[in-house]
N, C-alpha and C. Protein backbone atom coordinates (compact mmCIF):
# COMPACT_ATOMS: atom_id res chain seq x y z
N UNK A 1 -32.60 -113.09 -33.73
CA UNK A 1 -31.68 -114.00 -34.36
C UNK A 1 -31.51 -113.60 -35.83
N UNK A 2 -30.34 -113.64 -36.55
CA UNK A 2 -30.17 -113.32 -37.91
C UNK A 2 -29.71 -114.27 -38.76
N UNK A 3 -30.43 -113.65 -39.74
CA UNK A 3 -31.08 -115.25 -40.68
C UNK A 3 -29.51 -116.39 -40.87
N UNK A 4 -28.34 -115.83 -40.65
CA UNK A 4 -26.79 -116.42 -40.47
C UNK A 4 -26.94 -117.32 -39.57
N UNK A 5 -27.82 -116.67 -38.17
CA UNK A 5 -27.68 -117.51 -36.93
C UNK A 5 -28.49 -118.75 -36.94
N UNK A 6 -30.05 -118.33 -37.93
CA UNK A 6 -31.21 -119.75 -38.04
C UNK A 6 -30.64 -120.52 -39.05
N UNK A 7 -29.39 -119.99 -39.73
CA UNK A 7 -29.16 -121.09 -40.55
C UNK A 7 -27.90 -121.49 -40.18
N UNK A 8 -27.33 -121.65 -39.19
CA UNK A 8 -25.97 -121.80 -38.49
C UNK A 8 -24.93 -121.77 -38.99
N UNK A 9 -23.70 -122.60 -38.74
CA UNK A 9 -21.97 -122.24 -38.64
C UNK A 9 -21.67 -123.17 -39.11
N UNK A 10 -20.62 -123.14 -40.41
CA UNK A 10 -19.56 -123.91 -40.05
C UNK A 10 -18.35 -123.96 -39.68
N UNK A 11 -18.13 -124.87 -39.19
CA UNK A 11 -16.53 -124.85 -37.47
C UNK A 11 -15.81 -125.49 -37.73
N UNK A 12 -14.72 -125.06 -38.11
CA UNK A 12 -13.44 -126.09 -37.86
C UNK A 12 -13.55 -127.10 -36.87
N UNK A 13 -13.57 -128.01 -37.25
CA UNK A 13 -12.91 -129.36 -36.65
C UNK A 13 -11.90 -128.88 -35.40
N UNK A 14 -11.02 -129.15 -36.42
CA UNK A 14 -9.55 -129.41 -35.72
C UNK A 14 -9.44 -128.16 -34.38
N UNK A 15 -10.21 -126.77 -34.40
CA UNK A 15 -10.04 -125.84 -33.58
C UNK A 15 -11.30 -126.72 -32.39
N UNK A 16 -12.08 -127.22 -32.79
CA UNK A 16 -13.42 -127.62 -31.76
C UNK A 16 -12.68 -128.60 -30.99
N UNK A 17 -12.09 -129.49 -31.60
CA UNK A 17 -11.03 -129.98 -30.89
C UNK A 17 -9.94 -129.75 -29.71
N UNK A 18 -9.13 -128.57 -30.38
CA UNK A 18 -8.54 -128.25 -29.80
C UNK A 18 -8.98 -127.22 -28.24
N UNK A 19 -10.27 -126.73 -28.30
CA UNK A 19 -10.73 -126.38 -27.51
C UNK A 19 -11.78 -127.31 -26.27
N UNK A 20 -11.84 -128.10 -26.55
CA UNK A 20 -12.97 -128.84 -26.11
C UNK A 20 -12.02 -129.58 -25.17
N UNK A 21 -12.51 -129.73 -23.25
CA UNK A 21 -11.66 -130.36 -22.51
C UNK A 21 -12.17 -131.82 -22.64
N UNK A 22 -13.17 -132.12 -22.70
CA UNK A 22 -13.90 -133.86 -22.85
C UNK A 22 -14.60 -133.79 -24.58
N UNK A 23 -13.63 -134.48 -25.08
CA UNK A 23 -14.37 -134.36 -26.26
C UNK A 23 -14.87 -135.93 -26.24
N UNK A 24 -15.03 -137.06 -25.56
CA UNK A 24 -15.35 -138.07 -26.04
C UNK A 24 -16.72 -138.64 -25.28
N UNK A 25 -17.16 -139.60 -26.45
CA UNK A 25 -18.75 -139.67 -25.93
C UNK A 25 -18.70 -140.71 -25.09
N UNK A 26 -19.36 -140.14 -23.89
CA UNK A 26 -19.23 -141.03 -23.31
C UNK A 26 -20.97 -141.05 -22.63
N UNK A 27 -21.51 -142.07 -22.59
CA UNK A 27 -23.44 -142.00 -22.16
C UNK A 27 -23.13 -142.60 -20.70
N UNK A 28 -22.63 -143.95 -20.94
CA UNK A 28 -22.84 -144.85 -19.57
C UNK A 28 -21.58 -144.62 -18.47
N UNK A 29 -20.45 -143.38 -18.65
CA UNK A 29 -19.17 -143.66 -17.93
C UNK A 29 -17.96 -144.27 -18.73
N UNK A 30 -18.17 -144.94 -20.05
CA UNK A 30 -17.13 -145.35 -20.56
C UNK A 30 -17.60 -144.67 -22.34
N UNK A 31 -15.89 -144.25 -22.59
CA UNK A 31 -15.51 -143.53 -23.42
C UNK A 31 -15.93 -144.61 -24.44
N UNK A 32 -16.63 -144.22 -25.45
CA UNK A 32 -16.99 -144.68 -26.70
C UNK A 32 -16.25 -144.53 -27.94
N UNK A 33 -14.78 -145.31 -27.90
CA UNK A 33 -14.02 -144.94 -29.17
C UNK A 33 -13.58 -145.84 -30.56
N UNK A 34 -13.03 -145.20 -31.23
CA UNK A 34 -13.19 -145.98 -32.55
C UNK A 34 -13.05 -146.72 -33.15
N UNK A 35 -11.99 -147.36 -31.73
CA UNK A 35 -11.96 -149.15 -31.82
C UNK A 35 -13.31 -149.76 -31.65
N UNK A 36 -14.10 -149.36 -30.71
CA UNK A 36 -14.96 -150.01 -30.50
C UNK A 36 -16.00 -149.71 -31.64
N UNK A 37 -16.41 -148.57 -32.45
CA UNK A 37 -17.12 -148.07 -33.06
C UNK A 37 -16.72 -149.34 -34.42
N UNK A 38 -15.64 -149.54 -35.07
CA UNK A 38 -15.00 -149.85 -35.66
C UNK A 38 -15.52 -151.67 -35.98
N UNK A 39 -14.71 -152.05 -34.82
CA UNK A 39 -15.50 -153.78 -34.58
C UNK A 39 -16.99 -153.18 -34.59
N UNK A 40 -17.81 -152.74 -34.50
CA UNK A 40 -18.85 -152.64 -34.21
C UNK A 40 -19.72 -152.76 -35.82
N UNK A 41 -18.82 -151.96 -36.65
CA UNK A 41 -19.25 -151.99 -37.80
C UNK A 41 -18.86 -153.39 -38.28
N UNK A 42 -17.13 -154.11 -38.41
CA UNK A 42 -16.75 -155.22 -38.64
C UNK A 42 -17.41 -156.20 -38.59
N UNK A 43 -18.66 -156.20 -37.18
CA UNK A 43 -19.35 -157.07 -37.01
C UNK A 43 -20.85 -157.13 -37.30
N UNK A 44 -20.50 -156.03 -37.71
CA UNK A 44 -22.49 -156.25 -38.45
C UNK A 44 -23.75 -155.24 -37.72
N UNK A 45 -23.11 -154.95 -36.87
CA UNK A 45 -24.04 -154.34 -35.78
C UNK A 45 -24.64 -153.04 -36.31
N UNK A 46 -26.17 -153.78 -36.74
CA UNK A 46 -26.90 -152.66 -37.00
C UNK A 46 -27.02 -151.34 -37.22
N UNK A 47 -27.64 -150.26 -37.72
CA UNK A 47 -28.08 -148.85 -37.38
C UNK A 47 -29.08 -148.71 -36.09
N UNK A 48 -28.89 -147.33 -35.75
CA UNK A 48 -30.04 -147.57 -34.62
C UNK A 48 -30.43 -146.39 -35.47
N UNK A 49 -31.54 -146.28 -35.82
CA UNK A 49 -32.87 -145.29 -35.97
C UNK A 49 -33.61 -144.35 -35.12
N UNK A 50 -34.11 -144.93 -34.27
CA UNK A 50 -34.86 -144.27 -32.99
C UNK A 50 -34.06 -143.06 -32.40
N UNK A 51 -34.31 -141.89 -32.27
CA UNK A 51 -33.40 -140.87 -31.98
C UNK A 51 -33.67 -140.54 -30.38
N UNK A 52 -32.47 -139.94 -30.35
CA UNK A 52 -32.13 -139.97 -28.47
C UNK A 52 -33.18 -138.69 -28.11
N UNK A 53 -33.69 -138.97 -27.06
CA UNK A 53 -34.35 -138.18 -26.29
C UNK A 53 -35.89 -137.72 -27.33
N UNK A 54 -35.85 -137.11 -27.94
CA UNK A 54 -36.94 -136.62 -28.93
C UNK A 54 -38.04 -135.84 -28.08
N UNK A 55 -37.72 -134.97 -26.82
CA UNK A 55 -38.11 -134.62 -26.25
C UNK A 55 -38.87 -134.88 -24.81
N UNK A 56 -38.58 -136.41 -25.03
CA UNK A 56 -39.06 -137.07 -24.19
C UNK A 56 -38.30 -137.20 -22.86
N UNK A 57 -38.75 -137.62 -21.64
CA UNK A 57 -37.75 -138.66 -20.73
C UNK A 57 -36.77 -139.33 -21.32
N UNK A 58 -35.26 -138.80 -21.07
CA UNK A 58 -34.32 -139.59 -21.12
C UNK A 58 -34.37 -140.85 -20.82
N UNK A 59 -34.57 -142.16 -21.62
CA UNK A 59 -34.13 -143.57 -21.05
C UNK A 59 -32.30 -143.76 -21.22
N UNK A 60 -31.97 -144.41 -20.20
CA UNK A 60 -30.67 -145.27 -20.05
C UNK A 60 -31.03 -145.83 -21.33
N UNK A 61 -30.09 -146.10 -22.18
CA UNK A 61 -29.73 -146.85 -23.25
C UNK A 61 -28.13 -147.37 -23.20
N UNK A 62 -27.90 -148.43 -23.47
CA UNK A 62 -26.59 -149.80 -23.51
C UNK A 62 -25.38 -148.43 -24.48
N UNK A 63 -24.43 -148.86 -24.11
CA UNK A 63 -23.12 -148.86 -24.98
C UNK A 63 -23.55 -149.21 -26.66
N UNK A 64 -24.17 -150.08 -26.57
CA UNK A 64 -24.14 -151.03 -27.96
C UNK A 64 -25.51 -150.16 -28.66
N UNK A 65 -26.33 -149.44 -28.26
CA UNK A 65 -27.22 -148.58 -28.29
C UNK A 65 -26.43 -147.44 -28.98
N UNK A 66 -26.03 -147.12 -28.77
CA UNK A 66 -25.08 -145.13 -28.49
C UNK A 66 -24.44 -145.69 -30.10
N UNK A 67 -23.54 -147.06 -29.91
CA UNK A 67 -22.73 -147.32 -30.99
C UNK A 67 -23.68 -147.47 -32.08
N UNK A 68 -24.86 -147.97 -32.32
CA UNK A 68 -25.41 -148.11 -33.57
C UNK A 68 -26.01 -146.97 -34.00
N UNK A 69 -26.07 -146.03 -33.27
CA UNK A 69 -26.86 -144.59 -33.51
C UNK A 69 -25.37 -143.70 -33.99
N UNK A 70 -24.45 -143.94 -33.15
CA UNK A 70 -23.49 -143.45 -34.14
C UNK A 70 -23.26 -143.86 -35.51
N UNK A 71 -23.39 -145.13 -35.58
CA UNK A 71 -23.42 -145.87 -36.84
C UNK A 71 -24.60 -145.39 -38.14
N UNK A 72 -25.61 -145.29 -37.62
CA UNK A 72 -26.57 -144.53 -38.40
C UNK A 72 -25.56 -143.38 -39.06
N UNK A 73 -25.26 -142.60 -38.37
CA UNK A 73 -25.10 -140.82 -38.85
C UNK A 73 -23.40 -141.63 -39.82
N UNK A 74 -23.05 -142.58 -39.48
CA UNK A 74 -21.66 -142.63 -40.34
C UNK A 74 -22.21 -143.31 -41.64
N UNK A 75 -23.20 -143.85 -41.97
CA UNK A 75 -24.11 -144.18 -42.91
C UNK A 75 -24.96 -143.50 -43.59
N UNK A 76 -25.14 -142.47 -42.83
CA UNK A 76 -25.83 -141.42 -43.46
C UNK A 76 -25.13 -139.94 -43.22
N UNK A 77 -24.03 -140.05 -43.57
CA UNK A 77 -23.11 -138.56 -43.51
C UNK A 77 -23.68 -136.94 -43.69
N UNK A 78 -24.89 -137.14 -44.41
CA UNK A 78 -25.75 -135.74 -45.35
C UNK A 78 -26.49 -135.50 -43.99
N UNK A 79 -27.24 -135.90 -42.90
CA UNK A 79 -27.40 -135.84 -41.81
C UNK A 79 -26.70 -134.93 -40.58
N UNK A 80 -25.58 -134.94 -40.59
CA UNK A 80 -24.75 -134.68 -39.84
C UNK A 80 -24.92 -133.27 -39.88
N UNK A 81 -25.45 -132.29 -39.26
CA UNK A 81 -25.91 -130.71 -39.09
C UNK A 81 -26.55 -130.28 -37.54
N UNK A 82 -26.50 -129.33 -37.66
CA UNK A 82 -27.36 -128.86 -36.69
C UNK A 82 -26.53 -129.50 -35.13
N UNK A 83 -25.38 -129.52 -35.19
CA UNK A 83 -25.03 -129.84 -33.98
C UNK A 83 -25.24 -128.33 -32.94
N UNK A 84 -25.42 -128.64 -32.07
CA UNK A 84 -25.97 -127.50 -30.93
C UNK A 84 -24.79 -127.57 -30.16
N UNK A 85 -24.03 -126.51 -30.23
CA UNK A 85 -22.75 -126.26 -29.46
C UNK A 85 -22.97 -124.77 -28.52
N UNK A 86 -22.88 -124.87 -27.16
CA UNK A 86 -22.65 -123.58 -26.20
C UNK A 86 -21.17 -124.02 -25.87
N UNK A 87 -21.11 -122.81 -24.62
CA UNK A 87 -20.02 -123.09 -23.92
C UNK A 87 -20.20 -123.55 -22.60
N UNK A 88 -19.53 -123.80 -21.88
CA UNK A 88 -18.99 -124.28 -20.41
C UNK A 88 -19.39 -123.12 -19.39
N UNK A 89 -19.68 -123.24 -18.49
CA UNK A 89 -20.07 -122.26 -17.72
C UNK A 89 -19.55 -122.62 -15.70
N UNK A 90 -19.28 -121.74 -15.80
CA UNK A 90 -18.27 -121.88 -14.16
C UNK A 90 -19.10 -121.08 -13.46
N UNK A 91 -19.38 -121.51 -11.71
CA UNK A 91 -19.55 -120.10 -10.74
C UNK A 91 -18.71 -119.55 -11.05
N UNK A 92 -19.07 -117.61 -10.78
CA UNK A 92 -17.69 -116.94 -10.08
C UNK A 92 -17.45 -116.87 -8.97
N UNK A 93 -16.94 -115.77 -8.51
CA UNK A 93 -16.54 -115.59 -6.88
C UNK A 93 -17.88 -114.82 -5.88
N UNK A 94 -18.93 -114.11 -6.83
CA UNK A 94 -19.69 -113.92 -6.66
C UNK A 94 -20.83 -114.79 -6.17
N UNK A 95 -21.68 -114.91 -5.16
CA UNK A 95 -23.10 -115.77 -5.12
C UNK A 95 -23.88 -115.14 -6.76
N UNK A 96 -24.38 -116.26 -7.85
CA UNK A 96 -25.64 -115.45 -8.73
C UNK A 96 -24.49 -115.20 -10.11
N UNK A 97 -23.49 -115.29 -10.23
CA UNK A 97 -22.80 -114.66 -11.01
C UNK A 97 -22.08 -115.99 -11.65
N UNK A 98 -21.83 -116.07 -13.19
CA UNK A 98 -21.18 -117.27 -13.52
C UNK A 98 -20.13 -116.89 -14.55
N UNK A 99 -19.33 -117.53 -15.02
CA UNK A 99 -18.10 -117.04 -15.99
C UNK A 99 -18.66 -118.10 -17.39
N UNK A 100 -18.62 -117.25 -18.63
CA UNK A 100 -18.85 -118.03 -19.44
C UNK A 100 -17.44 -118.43 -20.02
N UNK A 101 -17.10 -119.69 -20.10
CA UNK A 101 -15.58 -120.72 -20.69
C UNK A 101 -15.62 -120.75 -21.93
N UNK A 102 -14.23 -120.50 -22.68
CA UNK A 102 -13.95 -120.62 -24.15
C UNK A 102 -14.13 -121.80 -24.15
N UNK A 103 -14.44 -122.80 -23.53
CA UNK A 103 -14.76 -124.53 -23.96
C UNK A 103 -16.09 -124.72 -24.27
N UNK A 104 -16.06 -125.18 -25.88
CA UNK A 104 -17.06 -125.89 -26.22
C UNK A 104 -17.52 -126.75 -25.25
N UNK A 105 -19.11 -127.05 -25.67
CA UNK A 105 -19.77 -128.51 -25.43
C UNK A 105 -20.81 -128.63 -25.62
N UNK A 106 -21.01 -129.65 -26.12
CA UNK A 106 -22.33 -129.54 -27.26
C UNK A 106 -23.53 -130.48 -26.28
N UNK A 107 -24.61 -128.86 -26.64
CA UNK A 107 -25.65 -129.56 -26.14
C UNK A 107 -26.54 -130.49 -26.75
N UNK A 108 -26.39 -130.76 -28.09
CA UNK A 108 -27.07 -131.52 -28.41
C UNK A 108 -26.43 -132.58 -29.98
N UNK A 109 -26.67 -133.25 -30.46
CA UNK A 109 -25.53 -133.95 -31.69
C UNK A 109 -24.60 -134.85 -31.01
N UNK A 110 -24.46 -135.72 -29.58
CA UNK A 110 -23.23 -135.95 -29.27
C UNK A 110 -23.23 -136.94 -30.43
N UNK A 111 -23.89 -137.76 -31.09
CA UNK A 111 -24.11 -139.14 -31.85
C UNK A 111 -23.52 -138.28 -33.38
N UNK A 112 -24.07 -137.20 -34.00
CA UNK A 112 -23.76 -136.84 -35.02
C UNK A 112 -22.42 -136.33 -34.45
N UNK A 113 -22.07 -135.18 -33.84
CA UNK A 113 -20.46 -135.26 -33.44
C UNK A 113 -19.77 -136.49 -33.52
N UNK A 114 -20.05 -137.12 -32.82
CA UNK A 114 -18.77 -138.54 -32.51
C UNK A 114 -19.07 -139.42 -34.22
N UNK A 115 -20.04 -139.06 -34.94
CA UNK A 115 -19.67 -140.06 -36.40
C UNK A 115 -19.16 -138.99 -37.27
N UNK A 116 -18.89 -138.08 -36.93
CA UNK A 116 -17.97 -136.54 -37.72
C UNK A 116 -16.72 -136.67 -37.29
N UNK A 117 -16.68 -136.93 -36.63
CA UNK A 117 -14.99 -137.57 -35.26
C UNK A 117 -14.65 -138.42 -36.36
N UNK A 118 -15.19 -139.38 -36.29
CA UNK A 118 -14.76 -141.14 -36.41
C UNK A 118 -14.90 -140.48 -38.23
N UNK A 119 -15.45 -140.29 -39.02
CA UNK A 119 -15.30 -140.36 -40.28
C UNK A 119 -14.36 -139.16 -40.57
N UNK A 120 -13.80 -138.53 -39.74
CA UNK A 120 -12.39 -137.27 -40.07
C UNK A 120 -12.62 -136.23 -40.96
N UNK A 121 -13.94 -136.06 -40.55
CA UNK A 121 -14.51 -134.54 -40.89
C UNK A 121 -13.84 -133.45 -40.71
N UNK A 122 -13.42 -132.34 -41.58
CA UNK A 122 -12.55 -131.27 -41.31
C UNK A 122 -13.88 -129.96 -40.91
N UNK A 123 -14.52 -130.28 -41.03
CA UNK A 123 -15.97 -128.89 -40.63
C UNK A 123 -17.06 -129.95 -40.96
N UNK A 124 -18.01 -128.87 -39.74
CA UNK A 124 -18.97 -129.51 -39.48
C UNK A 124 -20.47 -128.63 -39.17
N UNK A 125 -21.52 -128.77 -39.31
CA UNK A 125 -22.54 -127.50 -39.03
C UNK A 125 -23.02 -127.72 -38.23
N UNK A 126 -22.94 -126.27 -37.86
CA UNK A 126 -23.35 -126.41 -36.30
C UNK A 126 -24.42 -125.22 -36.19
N UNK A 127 -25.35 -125.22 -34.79
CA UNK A 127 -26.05 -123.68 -34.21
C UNK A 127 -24.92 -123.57 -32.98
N UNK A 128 -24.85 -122.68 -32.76
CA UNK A 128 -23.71 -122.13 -31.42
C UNK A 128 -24.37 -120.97 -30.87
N UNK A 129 -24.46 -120.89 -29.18
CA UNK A 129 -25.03 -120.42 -28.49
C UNK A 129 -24.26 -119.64 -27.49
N UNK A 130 -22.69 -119.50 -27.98
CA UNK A 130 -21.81 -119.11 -26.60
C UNK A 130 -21.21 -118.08 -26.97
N UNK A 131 -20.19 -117.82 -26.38
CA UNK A 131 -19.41 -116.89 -27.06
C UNK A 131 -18.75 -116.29 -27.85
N UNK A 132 -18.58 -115.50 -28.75
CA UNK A 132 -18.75 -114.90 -30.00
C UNK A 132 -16.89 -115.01 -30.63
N UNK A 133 -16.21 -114.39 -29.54
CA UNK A 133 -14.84 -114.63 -29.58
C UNK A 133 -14.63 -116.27 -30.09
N UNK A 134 -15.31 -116.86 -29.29
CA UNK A 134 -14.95 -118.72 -29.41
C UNK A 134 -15.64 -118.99 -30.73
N UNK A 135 -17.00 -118.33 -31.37
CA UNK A 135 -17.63 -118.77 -32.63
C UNK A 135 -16.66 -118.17 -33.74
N UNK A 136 -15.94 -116.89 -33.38
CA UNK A 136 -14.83 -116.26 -34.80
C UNK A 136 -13.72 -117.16 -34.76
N UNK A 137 -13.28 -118.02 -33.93
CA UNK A 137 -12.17 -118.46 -33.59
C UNK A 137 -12.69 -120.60 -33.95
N UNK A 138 -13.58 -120.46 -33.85
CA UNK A 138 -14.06 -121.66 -34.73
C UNK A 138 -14.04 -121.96 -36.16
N UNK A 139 -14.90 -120.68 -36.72
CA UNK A 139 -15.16 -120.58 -37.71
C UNK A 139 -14.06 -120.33 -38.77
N UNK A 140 -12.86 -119.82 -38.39
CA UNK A 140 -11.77 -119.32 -38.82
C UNK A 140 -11.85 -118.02 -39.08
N UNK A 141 -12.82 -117.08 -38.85
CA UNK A 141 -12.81 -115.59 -38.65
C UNK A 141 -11.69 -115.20 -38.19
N UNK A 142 -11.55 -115.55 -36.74
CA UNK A 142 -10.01 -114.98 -36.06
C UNK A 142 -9.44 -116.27 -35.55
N UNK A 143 -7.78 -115.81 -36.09
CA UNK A 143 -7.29 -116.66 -35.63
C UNK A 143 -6.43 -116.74 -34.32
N UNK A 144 -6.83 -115.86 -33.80
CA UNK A 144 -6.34 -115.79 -32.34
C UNK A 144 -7.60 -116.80 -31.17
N UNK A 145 -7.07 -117.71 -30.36
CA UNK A 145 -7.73 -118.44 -29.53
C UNK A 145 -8.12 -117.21 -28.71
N UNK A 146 -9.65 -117.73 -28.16
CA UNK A 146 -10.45 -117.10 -27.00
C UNK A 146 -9.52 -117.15 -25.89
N UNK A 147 -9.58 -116.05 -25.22
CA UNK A 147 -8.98 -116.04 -24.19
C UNK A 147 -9.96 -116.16 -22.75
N UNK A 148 -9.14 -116.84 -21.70
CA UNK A 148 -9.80 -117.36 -20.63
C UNK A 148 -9.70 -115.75 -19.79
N UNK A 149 -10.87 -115.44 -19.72
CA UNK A 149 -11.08 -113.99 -18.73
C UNK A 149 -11.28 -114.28 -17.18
């Protein structure tokens, strides 16, 4: 890894966007958006602190859970790093063989992503683990979109 890569990227927004087929958080089945994020703040509703997973067993956690942990990172903006972005990965036609996808998706940050969303962050830092074409084309290196092989 080179010392660029342990200290990661920053990515256009608006291209992570534009690449990304599900960009919205969704934990329980329903899309978590900024209306709801929004009243959520209007109404008082806490920070959540306690961080997701921490290596542990995933617990189910509420809607109203997800929203105050987003709420944290929109309260604490200087936070917001280290989002863990790969790509998408398809079988091929092959048994054993898989296609790696110019689509983002982040393995890890969905809570810091979605309060980078909601506060209209134009870049954001990230580690990225996928394809190199899709990281120049993030970053604004190249401005030609990854192409689907």
């Amino acid at each position: 890894m080179t010392k660029e890569q342990s200290e990661g990227y920053i990515i256009l927004m608006d291209r992570l966007l534009e690449l990304m087929i599900d960009d919205e958080a969704k934990w329980n089945g329903t899309p978590i958006t900024n209306d709801m994020i929004k009243s959520a703040i209007v109404s008082g509703m806490p920070e959540e602190t306690d961080q997701f997973g921490c290596g542990r067993a995933e617990i189910n956690r509420s809607d109203d859970w997800h929203i105050g942990r987003i709420i944290y990172f929109i309260n604490h903006p200087e936070e917001i790093r280290d989002i863990w972005i790969d790509n998408e990965c398809y079988p091929g036609r092959y048994p054993g063989i898989s296609r790696i996808l110019p689509i983002p998706i982040i393995d890890d940050g969905n809570h810091r992503y979605r309060a980078a969303k909601y506060l209209g962050f134009k870049k954001i830092h990230c580690q990225y683990g996928g394809r190199t074409d899709v990281l120049a084309y993030l970053t604004g290196e190249s401005d030609e979109a990854p192409l689907w092989e």
